[in-house]
PDB file of N, CA and C in Angstrom:
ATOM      1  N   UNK A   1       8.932   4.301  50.241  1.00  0.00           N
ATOM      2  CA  UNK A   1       7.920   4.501  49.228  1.00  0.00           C
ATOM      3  C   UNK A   1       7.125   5.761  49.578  1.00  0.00           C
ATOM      4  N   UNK A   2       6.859   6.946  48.805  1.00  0.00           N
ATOM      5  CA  UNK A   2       6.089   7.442  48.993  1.00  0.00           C
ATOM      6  C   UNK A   2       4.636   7.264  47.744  1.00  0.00           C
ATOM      7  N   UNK A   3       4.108   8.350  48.618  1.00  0.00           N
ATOM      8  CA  UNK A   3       2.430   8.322  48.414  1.00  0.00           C
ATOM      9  C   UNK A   3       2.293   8.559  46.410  1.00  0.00           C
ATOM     10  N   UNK A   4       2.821   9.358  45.860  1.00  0.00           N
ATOM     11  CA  UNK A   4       3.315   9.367  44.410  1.00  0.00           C
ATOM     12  C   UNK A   4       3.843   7.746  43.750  1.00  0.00           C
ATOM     13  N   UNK A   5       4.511   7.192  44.578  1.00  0.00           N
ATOM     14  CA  UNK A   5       4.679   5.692  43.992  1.00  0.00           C
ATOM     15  C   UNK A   5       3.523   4.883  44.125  1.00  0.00           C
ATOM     16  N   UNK A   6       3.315   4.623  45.165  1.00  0.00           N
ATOM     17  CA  UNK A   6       1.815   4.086  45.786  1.00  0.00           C
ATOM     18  C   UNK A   6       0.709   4.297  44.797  1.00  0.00           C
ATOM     19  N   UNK A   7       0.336   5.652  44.275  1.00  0.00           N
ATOM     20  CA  UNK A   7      -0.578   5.903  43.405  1.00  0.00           C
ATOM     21  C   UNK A   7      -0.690   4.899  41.894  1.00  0.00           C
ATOM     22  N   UNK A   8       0.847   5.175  41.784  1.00  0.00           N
ATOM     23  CA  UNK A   8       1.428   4.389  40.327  1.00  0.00           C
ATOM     24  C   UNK A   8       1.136   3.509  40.255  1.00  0.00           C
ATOM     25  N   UNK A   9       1.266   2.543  41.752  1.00  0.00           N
ATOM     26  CA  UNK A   9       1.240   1.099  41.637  1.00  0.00           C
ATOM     27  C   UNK A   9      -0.246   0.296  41.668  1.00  0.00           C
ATOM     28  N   UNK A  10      -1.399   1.446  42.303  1.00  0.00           N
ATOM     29  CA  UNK A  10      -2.469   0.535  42.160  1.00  0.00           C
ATOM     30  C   UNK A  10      -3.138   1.016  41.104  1.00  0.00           C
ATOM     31  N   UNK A  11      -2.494   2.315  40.282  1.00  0.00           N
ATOM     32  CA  UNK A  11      -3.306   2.357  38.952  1.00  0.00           C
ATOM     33  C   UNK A  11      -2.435   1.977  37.913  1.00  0.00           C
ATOM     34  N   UNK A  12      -1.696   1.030  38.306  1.00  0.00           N
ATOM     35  CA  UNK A  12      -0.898   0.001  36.828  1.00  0.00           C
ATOM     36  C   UNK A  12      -2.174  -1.441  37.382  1.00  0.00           C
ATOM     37  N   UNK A  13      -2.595  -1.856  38.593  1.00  0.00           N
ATOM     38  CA  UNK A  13      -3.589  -2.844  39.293  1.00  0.00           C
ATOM     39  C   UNK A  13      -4.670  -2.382  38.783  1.00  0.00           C
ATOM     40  N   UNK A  14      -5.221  -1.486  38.423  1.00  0.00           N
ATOM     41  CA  UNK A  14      -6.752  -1.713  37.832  1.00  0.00           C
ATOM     42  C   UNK A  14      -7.329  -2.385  36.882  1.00  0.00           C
ATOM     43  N   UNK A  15      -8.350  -3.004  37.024  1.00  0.00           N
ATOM     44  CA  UNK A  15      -9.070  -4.198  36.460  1.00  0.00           C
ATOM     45  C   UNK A  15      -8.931  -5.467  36.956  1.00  0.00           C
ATOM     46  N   UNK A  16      -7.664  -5.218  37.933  1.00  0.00           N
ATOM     47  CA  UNK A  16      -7.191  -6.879  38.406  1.00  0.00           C
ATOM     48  C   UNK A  16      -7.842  -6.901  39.572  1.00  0.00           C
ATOM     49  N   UNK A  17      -7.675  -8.545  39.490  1.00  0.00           N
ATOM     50  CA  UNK A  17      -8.460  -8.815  41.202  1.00  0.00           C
ATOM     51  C   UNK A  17      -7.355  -9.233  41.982  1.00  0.00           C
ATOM     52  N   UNK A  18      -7.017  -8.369  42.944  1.00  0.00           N
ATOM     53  CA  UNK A  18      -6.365  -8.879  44.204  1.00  0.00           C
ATOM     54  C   UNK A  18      -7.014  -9.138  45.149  1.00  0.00           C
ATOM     55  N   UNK A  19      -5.955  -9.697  46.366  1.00  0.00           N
ATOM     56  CA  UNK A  19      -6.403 -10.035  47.602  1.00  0.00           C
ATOM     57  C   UNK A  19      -5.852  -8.922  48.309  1.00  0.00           C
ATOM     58  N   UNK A  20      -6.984  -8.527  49.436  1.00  0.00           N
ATOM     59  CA  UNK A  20      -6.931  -7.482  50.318  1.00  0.00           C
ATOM     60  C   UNK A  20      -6.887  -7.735  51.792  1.00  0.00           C
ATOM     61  N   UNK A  21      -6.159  -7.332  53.235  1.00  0.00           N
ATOM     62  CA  UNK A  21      -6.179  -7.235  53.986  1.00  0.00           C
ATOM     63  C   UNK A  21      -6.672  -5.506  54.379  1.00  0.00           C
ATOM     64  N   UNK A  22      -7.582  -5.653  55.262  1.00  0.00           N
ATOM     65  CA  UNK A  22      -7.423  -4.767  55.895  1.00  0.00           C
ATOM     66  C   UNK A  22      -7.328  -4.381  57.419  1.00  0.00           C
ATOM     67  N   UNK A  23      -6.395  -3.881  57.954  1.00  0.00           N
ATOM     68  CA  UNK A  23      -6.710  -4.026  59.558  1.00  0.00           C
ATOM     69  C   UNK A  23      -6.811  -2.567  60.019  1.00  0.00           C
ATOM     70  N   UNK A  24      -8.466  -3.093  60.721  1.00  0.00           N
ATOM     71  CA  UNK A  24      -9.155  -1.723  60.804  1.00  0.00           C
ATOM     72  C   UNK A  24      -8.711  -1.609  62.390  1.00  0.00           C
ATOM     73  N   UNK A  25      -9.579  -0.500  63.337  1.00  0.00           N
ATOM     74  CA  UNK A  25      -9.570  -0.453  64.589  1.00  0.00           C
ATOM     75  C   UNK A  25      -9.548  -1.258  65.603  1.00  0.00           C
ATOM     76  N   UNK A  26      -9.082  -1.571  66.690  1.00  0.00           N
ATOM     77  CA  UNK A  26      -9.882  -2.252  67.821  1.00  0.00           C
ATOM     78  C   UNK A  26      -9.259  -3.790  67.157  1.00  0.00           C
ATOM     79  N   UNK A  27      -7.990  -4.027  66.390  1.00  0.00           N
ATOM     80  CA  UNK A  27      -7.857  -5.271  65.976  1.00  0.00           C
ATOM     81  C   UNK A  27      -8.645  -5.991  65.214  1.00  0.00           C
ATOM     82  N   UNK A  28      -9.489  -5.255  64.400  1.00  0.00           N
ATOM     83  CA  UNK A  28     -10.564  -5.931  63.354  1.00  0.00           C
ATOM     84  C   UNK A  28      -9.902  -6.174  61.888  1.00  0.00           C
ATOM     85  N   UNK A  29      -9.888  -7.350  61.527  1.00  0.00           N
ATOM     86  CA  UNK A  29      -8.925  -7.609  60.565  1.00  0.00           C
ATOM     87  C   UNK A  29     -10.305  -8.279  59.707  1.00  0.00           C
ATOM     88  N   UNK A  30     -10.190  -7.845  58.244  1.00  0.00           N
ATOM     89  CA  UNK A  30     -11.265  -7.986  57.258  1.00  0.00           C
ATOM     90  C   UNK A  30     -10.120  -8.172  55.833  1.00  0.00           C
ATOM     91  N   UNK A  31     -10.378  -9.647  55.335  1.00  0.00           N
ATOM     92  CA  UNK A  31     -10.465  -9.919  54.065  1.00  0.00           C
ATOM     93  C   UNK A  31     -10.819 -10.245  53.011  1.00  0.00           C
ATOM     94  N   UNK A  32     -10.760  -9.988  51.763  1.00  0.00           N
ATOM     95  CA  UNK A  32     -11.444  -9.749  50.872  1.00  0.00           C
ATOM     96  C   UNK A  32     -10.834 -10.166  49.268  1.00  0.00           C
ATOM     97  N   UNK A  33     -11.392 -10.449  48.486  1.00  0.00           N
ATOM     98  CA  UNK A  33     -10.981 -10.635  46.879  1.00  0.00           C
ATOM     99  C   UNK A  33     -11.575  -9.240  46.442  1.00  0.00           C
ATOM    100  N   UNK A  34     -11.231  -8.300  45.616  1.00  0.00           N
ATOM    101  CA  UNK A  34     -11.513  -7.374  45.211  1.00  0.00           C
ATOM    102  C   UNK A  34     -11.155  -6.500  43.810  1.00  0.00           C
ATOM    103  N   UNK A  35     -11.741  -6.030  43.161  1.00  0.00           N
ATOM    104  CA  UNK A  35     -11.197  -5.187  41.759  1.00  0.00           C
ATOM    105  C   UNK A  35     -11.543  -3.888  41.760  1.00  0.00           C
ATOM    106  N   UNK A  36     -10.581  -3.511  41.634  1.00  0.00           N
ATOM    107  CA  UNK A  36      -9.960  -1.797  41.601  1.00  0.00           C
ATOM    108  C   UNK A  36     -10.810  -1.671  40.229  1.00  0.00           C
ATOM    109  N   UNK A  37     -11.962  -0.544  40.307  1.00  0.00           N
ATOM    110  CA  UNK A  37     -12.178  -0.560  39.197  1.00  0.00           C
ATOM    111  C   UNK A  37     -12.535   1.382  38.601  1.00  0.00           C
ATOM    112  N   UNK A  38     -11.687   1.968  39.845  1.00  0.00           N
ATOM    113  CA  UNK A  38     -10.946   3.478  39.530  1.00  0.00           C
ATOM    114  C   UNK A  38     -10.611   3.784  40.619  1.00  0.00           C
ATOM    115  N   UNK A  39      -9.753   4.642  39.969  1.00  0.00           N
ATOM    116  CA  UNK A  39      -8.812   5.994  41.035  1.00  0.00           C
ATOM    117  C   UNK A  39      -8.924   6.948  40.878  1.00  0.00           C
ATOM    118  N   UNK A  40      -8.901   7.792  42.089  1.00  0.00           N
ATOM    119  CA  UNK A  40      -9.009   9.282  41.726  1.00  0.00           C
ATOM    120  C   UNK A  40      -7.460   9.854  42.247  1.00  0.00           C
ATOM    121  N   UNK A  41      -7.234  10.979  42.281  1.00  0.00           N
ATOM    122  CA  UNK A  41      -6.780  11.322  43.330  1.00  0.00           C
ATOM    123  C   UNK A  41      -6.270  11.714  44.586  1.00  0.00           C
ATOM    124  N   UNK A  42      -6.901  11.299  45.100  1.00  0.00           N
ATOM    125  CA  UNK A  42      -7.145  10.479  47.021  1.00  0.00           C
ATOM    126  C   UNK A  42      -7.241   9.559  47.319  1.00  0.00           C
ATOM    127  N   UNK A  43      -8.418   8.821  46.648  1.00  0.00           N
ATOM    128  CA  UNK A  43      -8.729   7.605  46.669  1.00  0.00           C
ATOM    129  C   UNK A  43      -8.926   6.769  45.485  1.00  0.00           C
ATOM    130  N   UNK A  44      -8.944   5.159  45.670  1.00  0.00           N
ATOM    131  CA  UNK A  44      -9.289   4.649  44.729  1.00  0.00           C
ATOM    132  C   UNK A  44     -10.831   3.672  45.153  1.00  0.00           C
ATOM    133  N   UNK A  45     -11.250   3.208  44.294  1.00  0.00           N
ATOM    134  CA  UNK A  45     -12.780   2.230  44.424  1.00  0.00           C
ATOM    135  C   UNK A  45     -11.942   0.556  43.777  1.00  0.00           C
ATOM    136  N   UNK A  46     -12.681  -0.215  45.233  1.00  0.00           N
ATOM    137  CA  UNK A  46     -12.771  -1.078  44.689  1.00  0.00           C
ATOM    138  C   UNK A  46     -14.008  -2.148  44.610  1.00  0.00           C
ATOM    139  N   UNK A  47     -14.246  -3.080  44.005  1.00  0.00           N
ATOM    140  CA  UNK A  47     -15.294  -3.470  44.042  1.00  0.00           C
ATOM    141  C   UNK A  47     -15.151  -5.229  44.698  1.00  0.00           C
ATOM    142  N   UNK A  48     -15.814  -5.566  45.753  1.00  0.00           N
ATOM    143  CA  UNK A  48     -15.937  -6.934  45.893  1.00  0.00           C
ATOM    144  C   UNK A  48     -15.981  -7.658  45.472  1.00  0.00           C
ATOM    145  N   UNK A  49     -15.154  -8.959  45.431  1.00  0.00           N
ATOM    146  CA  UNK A  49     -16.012  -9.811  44.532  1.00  0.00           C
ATOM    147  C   UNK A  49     -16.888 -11.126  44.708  1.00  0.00           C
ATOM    148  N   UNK A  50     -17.628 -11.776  44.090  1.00  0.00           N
ATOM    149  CA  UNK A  50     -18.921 -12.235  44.414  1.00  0.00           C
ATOM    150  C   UNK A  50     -19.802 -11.372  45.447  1.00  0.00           C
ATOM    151  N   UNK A  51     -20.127  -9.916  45.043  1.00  0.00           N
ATOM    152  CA  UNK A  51     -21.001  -9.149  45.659  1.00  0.00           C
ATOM    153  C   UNK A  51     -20.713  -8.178  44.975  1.00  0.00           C
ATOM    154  N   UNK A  52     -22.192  -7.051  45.107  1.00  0.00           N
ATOM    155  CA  UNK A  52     -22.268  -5.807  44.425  1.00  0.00           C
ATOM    156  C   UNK A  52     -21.549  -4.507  45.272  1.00  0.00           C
ATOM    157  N   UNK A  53     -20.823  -5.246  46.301  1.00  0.00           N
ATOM    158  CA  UNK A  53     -20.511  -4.241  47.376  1.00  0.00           C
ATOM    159  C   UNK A  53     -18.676  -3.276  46.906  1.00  0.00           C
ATOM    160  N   UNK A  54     -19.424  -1.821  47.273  1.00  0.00           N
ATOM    161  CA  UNK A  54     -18.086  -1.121  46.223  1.00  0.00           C
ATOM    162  C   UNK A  54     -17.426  -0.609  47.871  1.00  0.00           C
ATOM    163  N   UNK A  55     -15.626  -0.064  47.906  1.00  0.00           N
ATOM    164  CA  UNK A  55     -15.737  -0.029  48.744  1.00  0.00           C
ATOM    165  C   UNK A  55     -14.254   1.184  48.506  1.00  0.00           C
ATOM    166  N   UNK A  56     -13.999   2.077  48.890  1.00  0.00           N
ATOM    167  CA  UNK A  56     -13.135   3.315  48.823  1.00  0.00           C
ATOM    168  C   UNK A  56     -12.263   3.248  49.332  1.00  0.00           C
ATOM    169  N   UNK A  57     -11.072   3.674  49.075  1.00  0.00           N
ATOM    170  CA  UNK A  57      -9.653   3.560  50.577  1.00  0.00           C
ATOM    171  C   UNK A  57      -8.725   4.383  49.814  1.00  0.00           C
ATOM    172  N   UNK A  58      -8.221   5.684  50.936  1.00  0.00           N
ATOM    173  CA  UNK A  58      -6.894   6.277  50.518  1.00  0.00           C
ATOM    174  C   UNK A  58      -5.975   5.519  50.007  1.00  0.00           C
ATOM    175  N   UNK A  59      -4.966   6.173  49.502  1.00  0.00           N
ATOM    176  CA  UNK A  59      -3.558   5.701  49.042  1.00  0.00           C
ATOM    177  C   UNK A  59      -2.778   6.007  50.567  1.00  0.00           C
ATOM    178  N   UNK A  60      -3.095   6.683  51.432  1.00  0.00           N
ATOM    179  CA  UNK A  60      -2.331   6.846  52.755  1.00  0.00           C
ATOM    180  C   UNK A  60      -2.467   5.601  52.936  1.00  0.00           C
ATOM    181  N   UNK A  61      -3.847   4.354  53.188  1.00  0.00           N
ATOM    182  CA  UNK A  61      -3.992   3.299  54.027  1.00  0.00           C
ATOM    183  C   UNK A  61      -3.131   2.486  53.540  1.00  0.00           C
ATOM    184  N   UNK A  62      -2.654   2.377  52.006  1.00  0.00           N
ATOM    185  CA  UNK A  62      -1.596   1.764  51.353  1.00  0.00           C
ATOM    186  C   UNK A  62       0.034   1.898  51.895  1.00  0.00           C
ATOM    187  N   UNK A  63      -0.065   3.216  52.174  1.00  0.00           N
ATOM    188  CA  UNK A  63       1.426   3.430  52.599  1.00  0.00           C
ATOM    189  C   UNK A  63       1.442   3.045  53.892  1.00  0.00           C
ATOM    190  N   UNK A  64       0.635   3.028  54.911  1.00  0.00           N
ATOM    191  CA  UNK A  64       0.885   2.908  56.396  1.00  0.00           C
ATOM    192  C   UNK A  64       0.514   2.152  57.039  1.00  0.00           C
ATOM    193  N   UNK A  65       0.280   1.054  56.075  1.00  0.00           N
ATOM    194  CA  UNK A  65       0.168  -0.137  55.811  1.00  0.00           C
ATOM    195  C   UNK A  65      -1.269  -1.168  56.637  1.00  0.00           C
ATOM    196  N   UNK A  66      -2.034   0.013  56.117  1.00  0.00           N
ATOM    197  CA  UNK A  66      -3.458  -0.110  56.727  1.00  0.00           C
ATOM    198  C   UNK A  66      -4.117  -1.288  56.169  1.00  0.00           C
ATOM    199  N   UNK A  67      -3.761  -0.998  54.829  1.00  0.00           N
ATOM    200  CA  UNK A  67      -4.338  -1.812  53.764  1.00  0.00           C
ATOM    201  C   UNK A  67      -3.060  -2.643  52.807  1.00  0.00           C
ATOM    202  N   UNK A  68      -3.342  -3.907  52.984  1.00  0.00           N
ATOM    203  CA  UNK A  68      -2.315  -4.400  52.179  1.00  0.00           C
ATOM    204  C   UNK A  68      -2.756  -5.027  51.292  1.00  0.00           C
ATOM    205  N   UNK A  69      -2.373  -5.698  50.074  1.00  0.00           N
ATOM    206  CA  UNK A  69      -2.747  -5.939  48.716  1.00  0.00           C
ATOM    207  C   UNK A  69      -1.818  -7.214  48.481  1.00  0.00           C
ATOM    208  N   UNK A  70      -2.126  -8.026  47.628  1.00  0.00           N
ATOM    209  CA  UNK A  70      -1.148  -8.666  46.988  1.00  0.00           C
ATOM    210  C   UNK A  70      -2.216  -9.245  45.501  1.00  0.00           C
ATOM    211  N   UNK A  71      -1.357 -10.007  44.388  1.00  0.00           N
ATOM    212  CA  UNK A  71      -1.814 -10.302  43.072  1.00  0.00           C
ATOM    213  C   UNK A  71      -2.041 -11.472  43.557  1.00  0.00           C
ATOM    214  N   UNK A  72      -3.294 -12.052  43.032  1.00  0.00           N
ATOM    215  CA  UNK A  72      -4.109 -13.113  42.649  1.00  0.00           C
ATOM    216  C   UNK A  72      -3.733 -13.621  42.038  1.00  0.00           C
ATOM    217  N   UNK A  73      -3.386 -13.641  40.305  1.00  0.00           N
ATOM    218  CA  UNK A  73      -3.123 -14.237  39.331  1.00  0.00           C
ATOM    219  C   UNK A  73      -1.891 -14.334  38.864  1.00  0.00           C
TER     220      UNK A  73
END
């Protein structure tokens, strides 16, 4: 997969709420319910849910599997 597919795939996902992994540094693993609610070209925003908290992540963290995603519904 490259970074051009990756893009495709979480802006066909916007508006939806997925579930998010993320595994950050130092073995810190953080999950989350969340809605993509834009993309740019680097990055996309997503927004938490049950909270006002917004939160940014490359399309690299997607490919290198920083950040993983799956559908909710």
């Amino acid at each position: 997969m490259n970074i051009e597919k990756v893009r495709a795939k979480i802006k066909s996902y916007q508006g939806q709420t997925l579930q998010f992994r993320f595994n950050g540094s130092r073995n810190q693993v953080e999950e989350f319910s969340a809605t993509i609610i834009d993309t740019y070209p680097s990055i996309f925003i997503v927004r938490v849910a049950d909270s006002e908290q917004v939160k940014s992540f490359s399309y690299s963290d997607v490919l290198i599997h920083k950040l993983i995603f799956t559908n909710v519904s």
